[in-house]
N, C-alpha and C. Protein backbone atom coordinates (compact mmCIF):
# COMPACT_ATOMS: atom_id res chain seq x y z
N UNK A 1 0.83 -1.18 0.00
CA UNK A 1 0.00 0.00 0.00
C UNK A 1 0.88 1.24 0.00
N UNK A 2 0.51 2.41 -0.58
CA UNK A 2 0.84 3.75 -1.19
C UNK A 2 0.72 4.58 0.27
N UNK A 3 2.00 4.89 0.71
CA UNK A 3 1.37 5.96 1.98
C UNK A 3 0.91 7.57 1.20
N UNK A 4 -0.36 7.60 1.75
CA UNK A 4 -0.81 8.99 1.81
C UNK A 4 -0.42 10.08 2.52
N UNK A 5 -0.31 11.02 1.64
CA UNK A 5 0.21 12.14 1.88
C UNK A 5 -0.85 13.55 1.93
N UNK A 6 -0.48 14.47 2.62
CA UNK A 6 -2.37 15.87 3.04
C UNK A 6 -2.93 15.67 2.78
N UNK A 7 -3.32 13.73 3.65
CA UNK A 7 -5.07 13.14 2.96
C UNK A 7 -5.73 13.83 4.30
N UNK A 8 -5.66 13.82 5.78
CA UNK A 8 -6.63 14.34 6.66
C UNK A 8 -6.53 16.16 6.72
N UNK A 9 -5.55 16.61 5.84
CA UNK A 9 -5.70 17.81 5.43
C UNK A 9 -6.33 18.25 4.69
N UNK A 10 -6.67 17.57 3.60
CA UNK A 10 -7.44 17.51 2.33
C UNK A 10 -8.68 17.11 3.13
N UNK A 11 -9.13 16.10 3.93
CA UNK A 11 -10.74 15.77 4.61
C UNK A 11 -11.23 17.29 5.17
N UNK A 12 -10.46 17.48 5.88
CA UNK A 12 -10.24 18.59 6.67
C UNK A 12 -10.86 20.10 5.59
N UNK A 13 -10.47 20.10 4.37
CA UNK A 13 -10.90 21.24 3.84
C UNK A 13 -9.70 22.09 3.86
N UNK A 14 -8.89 21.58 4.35
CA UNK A 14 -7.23 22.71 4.38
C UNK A 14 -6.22 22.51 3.19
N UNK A 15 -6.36 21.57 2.57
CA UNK A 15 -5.84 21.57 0.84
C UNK A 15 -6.52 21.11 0.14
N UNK A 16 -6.17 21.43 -1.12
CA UNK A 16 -7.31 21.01 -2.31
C UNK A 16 -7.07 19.61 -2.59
N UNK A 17 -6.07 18.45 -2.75
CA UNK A 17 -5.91 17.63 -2.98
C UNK A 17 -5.37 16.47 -2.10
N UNK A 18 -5.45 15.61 -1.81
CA UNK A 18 -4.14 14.44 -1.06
C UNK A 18 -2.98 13.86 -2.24
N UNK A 19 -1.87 13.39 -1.94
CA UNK A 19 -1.41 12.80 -2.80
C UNK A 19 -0.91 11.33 -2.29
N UNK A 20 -0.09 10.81 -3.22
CA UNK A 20 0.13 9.71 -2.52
C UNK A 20 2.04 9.06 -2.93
N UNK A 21 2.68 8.62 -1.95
CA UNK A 21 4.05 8.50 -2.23
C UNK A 21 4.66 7.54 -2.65
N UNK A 22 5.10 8.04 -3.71
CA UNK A 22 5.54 6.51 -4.12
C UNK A 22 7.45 6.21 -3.65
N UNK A 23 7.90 7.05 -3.98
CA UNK A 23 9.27 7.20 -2.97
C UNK A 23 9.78 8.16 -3.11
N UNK A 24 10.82 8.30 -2.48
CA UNK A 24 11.31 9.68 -1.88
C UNK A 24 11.36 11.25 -2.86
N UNK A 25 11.72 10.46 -3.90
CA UNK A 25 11.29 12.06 -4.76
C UNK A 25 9.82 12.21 -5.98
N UNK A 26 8.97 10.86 -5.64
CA UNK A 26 7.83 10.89 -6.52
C UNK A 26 6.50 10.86 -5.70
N UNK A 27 5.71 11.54 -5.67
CA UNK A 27 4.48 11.52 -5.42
C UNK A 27 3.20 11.63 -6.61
N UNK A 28 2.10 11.30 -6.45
CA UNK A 28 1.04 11.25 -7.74
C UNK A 28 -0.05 12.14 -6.83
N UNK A 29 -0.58 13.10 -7.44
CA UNK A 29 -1.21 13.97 -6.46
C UNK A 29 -2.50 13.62 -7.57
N UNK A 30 -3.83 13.30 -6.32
CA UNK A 30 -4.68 12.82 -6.79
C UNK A 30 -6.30 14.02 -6.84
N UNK A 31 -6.17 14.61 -7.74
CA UNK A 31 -6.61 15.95 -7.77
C UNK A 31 -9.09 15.13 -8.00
N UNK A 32 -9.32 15.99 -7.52
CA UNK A 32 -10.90 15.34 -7.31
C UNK A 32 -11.20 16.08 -8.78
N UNK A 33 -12.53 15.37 -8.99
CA UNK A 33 -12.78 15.99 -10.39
C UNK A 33 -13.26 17.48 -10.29
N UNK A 34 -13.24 17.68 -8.97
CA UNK A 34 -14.26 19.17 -8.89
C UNK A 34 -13.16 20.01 -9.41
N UNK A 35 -11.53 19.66 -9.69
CA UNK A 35 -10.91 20.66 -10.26
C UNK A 35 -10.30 20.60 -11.66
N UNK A 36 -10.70 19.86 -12.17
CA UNK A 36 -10.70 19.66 -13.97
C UNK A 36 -11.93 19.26 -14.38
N UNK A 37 -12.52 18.72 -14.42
CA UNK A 37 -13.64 18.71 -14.36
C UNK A 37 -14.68 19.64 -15.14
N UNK A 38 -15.20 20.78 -14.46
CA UNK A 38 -15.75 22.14 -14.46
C UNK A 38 -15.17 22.36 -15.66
N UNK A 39 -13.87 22.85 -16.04
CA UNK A 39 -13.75 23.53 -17.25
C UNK A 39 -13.83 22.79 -18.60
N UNK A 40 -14.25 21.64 -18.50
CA UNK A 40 -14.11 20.91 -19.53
C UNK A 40 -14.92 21.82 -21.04
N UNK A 41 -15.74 22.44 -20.61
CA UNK A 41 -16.63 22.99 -21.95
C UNK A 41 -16.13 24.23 -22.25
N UNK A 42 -15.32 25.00 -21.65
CA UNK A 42 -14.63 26.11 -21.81
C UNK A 42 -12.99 25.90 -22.40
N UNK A 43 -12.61 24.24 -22.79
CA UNK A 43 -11.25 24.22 -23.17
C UNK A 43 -10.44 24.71 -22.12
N UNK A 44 -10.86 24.66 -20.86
CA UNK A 44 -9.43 25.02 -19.53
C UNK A 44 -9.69 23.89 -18.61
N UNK A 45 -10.35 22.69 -19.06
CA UNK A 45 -10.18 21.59 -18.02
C UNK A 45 -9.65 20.69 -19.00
N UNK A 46 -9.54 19.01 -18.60
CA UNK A 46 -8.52 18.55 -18.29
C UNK A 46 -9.29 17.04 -18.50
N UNK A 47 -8.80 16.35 -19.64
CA UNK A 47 -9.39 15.34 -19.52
C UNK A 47 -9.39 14.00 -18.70
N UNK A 48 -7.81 14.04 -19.19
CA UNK A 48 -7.19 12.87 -18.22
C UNK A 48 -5.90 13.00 -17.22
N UNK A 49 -5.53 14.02 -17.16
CA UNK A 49 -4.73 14.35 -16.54
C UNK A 49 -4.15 15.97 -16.20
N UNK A 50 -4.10 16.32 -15.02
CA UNK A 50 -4.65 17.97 -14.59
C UNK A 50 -2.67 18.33 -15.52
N UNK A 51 -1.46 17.57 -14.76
CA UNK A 51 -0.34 17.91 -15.49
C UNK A 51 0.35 17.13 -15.02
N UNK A 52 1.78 17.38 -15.72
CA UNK A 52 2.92 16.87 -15.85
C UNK A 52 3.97 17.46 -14.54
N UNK A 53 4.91 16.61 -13.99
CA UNK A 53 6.02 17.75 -13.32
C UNK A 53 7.53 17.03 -13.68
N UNK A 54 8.10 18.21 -13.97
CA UNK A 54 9.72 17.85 -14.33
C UNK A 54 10.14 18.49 -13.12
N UNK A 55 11.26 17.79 -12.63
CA UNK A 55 11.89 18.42 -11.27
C UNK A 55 13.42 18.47 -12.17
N UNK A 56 13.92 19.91 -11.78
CA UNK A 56 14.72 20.66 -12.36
C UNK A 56 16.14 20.97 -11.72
N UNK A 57 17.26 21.37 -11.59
CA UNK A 57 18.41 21.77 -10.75
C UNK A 57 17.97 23.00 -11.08
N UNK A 58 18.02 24.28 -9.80
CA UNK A 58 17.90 25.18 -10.50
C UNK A 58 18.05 26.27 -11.60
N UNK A 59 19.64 25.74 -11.81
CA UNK A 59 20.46 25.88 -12.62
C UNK A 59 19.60 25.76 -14.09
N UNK A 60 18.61 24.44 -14.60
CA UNK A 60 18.09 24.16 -15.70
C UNK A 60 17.06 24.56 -15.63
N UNK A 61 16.36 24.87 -14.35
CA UNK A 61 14.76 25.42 -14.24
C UNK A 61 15.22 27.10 -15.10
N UNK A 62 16.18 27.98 -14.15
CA UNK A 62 16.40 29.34 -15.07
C UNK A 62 16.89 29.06 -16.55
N UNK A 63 17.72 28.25 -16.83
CA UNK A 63 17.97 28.34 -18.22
C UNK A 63 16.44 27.79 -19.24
N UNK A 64 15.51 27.24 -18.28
CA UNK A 64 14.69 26.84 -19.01
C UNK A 64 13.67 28.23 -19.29
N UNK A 65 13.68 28.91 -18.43
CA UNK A 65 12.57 29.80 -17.91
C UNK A 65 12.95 31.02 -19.17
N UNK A 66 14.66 31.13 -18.80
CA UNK A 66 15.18 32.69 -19.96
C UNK A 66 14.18 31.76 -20.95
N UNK A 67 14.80 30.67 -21.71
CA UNK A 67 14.13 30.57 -23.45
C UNK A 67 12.77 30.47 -23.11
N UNK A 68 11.98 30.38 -22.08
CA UNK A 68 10.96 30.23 -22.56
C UNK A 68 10.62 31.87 -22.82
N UNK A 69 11.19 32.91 -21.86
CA UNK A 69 11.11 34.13 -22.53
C UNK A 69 11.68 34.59 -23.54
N UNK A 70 12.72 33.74 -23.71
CA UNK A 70 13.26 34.87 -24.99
C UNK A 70 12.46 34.44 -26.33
N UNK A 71 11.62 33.36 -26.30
CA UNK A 71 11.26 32.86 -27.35
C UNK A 71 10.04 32.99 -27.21
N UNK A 72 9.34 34.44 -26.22
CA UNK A 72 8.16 34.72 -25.89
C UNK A 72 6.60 33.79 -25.79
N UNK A 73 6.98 32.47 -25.49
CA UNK A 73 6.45 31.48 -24.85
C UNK A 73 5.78 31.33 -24.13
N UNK A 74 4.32 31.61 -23.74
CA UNK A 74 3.20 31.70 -23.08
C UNK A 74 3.43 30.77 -21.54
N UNK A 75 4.23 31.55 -20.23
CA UNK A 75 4.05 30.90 -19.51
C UNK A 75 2.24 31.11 -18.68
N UNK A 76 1.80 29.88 -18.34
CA UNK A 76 0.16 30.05 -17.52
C UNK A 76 0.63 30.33 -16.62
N UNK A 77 1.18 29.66 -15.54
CA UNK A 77 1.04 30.38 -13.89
C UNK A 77 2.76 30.56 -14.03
N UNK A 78 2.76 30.96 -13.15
CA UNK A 78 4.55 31.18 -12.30
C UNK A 78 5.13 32.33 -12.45
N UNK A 79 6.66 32.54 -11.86
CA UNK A 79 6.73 31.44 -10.87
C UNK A 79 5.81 31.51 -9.61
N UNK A 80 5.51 30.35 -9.19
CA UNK A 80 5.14 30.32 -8.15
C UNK A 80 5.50 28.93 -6.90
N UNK A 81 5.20 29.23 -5.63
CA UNK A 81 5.87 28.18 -4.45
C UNK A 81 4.61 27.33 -4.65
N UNK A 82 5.09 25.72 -4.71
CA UNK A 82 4.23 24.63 -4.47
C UNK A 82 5.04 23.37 -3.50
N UNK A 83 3.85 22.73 -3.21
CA UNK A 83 3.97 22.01 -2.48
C UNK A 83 4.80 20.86 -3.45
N UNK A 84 5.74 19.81 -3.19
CA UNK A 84 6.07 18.76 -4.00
C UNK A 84 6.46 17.41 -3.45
N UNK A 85 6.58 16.58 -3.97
CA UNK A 85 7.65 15.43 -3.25
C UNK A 85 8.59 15.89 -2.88
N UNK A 86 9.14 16.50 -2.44
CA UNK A 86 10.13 17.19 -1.52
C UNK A 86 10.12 18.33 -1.04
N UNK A 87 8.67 18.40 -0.69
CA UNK A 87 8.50 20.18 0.08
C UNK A 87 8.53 21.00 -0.70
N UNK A 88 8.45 21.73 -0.60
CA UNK A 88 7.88 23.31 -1.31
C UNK A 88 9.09 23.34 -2.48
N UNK A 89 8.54 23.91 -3.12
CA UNK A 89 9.63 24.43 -4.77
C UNK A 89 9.05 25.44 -5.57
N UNK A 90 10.09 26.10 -6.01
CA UNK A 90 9.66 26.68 -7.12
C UNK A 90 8.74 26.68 -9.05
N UNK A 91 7.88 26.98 -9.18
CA UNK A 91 7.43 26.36 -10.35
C UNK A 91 6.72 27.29 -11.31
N UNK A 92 7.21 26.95 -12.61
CA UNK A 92 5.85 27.41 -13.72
C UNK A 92 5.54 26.15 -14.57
N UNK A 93 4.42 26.59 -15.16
CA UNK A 93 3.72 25.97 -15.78
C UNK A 93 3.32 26.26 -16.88
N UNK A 94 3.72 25.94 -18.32
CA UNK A 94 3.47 25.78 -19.49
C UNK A 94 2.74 24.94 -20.28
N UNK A 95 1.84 25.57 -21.85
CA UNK A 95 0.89 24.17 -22.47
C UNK A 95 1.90 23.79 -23.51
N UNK A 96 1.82 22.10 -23.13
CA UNK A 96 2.79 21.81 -24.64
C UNK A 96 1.67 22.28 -26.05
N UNK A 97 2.09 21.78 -27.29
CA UNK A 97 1.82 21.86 -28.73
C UNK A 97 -0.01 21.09 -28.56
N UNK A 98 -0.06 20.47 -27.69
CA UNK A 98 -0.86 18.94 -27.86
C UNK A 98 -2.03 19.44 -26.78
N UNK A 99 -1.77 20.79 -26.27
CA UNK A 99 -2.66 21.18 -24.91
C UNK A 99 -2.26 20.47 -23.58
N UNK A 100 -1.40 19.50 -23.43
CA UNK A 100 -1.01 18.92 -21.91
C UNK A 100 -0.39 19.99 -21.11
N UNK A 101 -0.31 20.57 -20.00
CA UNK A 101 0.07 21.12 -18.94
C UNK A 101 1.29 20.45 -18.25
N UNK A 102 2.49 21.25 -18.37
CA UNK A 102 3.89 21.06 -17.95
C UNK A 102 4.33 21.89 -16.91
N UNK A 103 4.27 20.76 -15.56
CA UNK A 103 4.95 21.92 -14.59
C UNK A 103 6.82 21.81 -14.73
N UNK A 104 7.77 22.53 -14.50
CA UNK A 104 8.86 22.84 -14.22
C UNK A 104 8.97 23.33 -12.80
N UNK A 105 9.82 22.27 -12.41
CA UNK A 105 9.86 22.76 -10.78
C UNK A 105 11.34 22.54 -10.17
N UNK A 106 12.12 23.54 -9.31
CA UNK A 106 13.49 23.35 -8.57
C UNK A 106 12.96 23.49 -7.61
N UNK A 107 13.82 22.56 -6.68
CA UNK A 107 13.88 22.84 -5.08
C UNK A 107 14.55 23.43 -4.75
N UNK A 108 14.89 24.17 -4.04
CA UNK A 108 16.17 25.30 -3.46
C UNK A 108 16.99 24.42 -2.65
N UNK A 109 17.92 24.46 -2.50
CA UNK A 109 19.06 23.92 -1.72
C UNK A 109 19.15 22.29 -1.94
N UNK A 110 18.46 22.06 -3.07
CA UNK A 110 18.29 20.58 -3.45
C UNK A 110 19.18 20.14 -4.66
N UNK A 111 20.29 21.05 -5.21
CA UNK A 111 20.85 20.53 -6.51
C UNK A 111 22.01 19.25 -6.42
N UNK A 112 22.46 19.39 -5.27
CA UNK A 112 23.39 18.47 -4.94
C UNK A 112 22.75 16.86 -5.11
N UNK A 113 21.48 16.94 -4.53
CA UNK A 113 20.69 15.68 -4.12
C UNK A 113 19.79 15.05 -5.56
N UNK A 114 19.62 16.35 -6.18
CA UNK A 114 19.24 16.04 -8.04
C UNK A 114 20.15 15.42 -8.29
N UNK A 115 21.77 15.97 -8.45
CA UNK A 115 22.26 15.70 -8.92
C UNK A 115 23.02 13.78 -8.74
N UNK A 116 22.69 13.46 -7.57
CA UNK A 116 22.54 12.06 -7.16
C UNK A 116 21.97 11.24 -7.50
N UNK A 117 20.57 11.52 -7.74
CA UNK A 117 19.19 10.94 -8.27
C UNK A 117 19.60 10.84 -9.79
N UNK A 118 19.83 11.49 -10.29
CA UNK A 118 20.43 11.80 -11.49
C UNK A 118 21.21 10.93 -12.37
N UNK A 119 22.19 10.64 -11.12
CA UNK A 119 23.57 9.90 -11.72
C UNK A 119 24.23 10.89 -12.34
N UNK A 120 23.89 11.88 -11.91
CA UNK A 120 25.35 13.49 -12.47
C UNK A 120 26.45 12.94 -11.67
């Protein structure tokens, strides 16, 4: 069994979602339909999946972030602080070609430990 993660926070009404862990740097955050769902007839919901997350060194999150400006690249949210498999991080969020939702996310003081996971 999958330990759960801000599931009596989520009962509770104090986050929008629970997730659940699969190990130390992956979690699957299990979002209710009340938040993709709704937009489905307006083209801003979500059929099968709310998004994607790439976890980044920060180092590749900014080099990712300049081109996505210099190549004036429609970021949707960011940056902004989220919750992650490893505590809070930095993130934006971009639509690929295909409409899927791509988060980009660094942890701060975490590049050493990417870089492990990695095999850098």
């Amino acid at each position: 069994m999958l330990p759960a993660e801000r599931l009596e926070d989520y009962r509770a009404e104090n986050e929008p979602f629970p997730s659940i862990r699969i190990n130390h740097h992956t979690v699957i955050d299990l979002f209710p339909k009340k938040l993709w769902e709704q937009d489905i007839s307006t083209g801003q919901g979500f059929r099968n999946l709310n998004h994607g997350c790439l976890s980044l060194t920060k180092k590749d999150w900014e080099d990712l972030h300049g081109r996505l400006r210099d190549h004036t690249m429609a970021i949707r949210e960011g940056p902004v602080q989220r919750w992650g498999a490893r505590g809070s991080g930095t993130s934006i969020y971009v639509t690929d070609p295909e409409g899927n939702v791509i988060e980009a996310r660094f942890y701060e003081g975490n590049d050493q430990a990417e870089k492990w996971f990695l095999g850098i």
